[in-house]
Protein backbone atom coordinates (compact mmCIF):
# COMPACT_ATOMS: atom_id res chain seq x y z
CA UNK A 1 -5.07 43.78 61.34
CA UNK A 2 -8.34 44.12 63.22
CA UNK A 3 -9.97 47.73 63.47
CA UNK A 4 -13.22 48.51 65.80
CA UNK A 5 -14.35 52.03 66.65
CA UNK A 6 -11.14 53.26 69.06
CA UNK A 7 -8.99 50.35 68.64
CA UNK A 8 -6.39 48.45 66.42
CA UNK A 9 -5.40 45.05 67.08
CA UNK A 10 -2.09 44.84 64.99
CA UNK A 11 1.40 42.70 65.24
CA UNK A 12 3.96 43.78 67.61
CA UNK A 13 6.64 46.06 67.18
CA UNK A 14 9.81 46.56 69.15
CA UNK A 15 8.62 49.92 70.41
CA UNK A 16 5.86 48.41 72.42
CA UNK A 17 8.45 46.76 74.72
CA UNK A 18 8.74 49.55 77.28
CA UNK A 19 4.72 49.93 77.45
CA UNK A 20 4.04 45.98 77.82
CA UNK A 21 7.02 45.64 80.96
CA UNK A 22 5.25 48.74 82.34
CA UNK A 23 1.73 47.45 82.72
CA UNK A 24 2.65 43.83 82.90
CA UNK A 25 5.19 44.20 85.71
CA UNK A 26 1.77 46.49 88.20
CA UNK A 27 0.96 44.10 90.75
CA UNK A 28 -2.73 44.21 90.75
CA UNK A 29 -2.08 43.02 87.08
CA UNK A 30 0.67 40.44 87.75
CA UNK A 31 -1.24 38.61 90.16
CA UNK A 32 -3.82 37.03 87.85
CA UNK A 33 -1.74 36.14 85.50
CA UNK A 34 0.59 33.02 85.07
CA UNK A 35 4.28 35.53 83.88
CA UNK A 36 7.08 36.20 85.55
CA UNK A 37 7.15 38.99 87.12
CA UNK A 38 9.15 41.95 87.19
CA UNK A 39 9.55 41.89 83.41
CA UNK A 40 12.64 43.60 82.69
CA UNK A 41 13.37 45.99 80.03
CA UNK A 42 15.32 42.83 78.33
CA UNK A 43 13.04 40.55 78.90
CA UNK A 44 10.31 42.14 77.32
CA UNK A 45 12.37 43.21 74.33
CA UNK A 46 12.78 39.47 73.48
CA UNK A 47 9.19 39.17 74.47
CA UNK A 48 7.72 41.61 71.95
CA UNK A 49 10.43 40.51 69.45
CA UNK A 50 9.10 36.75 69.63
CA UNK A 51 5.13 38.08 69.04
CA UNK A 52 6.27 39.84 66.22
CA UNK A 53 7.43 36.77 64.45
CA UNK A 54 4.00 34.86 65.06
CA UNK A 55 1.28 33.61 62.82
CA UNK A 56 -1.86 34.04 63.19
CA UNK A 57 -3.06 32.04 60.27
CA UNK A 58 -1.07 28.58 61.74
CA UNK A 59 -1.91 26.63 64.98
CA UNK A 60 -0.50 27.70 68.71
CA UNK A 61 -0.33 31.59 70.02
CA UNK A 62 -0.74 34.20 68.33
CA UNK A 63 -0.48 37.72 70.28
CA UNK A 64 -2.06 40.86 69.41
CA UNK A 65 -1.27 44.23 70.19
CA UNK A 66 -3.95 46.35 71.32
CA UNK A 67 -3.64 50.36 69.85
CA UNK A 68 -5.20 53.02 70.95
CA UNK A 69 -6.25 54.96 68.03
CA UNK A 70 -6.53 58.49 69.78
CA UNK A 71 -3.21 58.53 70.82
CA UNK A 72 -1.25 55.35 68.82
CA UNK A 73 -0.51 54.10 72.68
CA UNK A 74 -0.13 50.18 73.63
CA UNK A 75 -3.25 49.63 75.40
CA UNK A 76 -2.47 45.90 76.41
CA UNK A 77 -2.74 42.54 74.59
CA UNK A 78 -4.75 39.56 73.49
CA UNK A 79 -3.30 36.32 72.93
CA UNK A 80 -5.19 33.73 70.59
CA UNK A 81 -4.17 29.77 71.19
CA UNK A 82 -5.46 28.36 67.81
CA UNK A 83 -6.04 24.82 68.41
CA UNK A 84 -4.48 22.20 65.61
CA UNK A 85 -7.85 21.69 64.36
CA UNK A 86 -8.37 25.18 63.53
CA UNK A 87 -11.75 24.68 64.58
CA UNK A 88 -11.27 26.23 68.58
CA UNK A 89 -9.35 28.73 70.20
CA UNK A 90 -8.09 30.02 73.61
CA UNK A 91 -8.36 33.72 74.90
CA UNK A 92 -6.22 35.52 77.14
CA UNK A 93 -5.84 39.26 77.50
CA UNK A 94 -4.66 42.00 79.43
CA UNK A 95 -5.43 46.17 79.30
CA UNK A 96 -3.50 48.23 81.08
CA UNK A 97 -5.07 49.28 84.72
CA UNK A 98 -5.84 53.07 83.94
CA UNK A 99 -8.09 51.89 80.78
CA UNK A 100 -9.76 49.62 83.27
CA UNK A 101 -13.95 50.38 83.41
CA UNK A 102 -13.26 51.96 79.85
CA UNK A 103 -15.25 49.93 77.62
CA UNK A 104 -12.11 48.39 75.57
CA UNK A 105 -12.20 45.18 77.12
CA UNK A 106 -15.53 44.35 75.94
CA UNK A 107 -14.66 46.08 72.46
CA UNK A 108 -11.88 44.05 71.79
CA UNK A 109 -12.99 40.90 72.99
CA UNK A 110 -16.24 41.56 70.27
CA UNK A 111 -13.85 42.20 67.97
CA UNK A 112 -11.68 39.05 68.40
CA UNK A 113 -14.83 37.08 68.67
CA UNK A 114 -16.42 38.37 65.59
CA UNK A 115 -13.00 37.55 63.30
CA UNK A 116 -12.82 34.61 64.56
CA UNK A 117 -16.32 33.39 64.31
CA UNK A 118 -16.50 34.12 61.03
CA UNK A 119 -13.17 32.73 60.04
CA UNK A 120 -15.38 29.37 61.15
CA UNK A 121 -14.43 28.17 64.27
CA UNK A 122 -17.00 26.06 66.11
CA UNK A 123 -15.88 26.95 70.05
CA UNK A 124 -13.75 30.01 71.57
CA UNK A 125 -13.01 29.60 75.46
CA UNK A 126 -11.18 31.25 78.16
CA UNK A 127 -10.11 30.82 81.77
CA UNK A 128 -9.49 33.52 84.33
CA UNK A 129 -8.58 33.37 87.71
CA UNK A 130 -11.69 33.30 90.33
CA UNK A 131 -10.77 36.25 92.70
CA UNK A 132 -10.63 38.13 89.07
CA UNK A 133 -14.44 38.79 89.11
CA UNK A 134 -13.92 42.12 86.81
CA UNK A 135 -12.64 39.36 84.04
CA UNK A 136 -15.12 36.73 84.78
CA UNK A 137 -18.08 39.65 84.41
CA UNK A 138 -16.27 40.82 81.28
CA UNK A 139 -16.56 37.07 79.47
CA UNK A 140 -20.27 36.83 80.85
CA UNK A 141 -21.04 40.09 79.28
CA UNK A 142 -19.75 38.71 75.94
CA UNK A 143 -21.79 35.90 75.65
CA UNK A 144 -19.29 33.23 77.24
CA UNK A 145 -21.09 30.79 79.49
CA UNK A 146 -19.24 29.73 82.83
CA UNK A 147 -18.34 26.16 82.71
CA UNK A 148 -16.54 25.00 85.43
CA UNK A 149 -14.09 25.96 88.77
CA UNK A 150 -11.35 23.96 88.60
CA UNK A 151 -10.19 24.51 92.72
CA UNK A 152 -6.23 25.37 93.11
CA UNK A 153 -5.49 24.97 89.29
CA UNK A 154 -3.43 27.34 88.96
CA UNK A 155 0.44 27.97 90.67
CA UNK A 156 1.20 31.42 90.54
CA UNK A 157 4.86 31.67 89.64
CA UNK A 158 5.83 34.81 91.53
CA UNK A 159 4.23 34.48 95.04
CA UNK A 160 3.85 30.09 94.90
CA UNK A 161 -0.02 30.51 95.61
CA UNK A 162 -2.42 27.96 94.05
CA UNK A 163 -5.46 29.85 92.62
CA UNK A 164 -9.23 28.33 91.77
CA UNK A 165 -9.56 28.83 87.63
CA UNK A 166 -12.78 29.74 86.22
CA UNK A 167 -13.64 28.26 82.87
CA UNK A 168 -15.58 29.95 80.12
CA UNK A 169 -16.90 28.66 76.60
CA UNK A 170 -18.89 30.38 73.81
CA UNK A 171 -20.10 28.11 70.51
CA UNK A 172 -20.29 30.21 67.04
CA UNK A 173 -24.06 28.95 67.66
CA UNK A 174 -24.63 31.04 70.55
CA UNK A 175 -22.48 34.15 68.83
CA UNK A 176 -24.92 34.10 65.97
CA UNK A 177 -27.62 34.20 68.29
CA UNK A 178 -26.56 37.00 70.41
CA UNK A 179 -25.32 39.01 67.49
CA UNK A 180 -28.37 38.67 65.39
CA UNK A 181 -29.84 40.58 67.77
């Protein structure tokens, strides 16, 4: 659906199940991120099988798969809230931990950006949690401004902790700016 240099951002497909449980069930992964965790073989099954039935095109979630075109591997995922106005949109994304340092973070994220930007929305934002400083460096490094801590925001589900959330926003404004470059 979305091509950039080593990557494919494409629908899901039943034979990703095994790779998402795999990277989404490592601790250092699980942590940050607000799913239960272990995922079991089931459970992601049904999970892939319900992102392959989304639309991109309509309001709410929309998750990608991320491809590795060298190999045809499931790299991770990118979800995309798209508000009802069509106008905004929420980020959320996760690579699998020996890709980590890569550069396919950054490429996707450019890539999502870019499509979306030009599909004319107005405001993209994310969130990540605070100890995450590898994320929050990754949305800085794509143009997103920090715009708040919210302290203890987030309950993680798995362990009960409360976690401070970091809050990022980046206007199509700015993106023309920084990509006119």
């Amino acid at each position: 659906m979305i091509e950039t240099e080593r990557l494919i951002l494409r629908r899901f497909q039943l034979a990703d199940a095994a790779s998402l449980a795999a990277y989404r069930n490592n601790p250092d992964i699980a942590r940050y991120q607000a799913w239960p965790s272990p995922l079991t073989p089931e459970a992601a099954t049904e999970q892939v099988r319900k992102y392959s039935e989304q639309d991109p095109e309509q309001p709410g979630w929309f998750q990608y798969a991320i491809e590795l075109k060298a190999d045809h591997s499931l790299a991770g995922d990118l979800g995309v809230l798209l508000h009802d106005n069509r106008m905004q949109a929420e980020l959320g994304g996760t690579l699998r931990p020996a890709l980590h340092g890569s550069g396919y973070a950054l490429e996707v994220l450019q890539a999502i950006l870019e499509h979306l930007f030009a599909k004319g929305l107005h405001r993209v934002s994310a969130e990540c949690d605070a100890r995450n400083t590898p994320s929050a460096r990754l949305m800085e490094r794509a143009g997103f401004l920090l715009e708040g801590q919210r302290p203890e925001f987030t309950r993680n589900i798995n362990t009960g902790e409360w976690t401070d959330t970091l809050l990022f926003g980046l206007l199509a404004s700015r993106w023309k700016t920084l990509t006119a470059r």
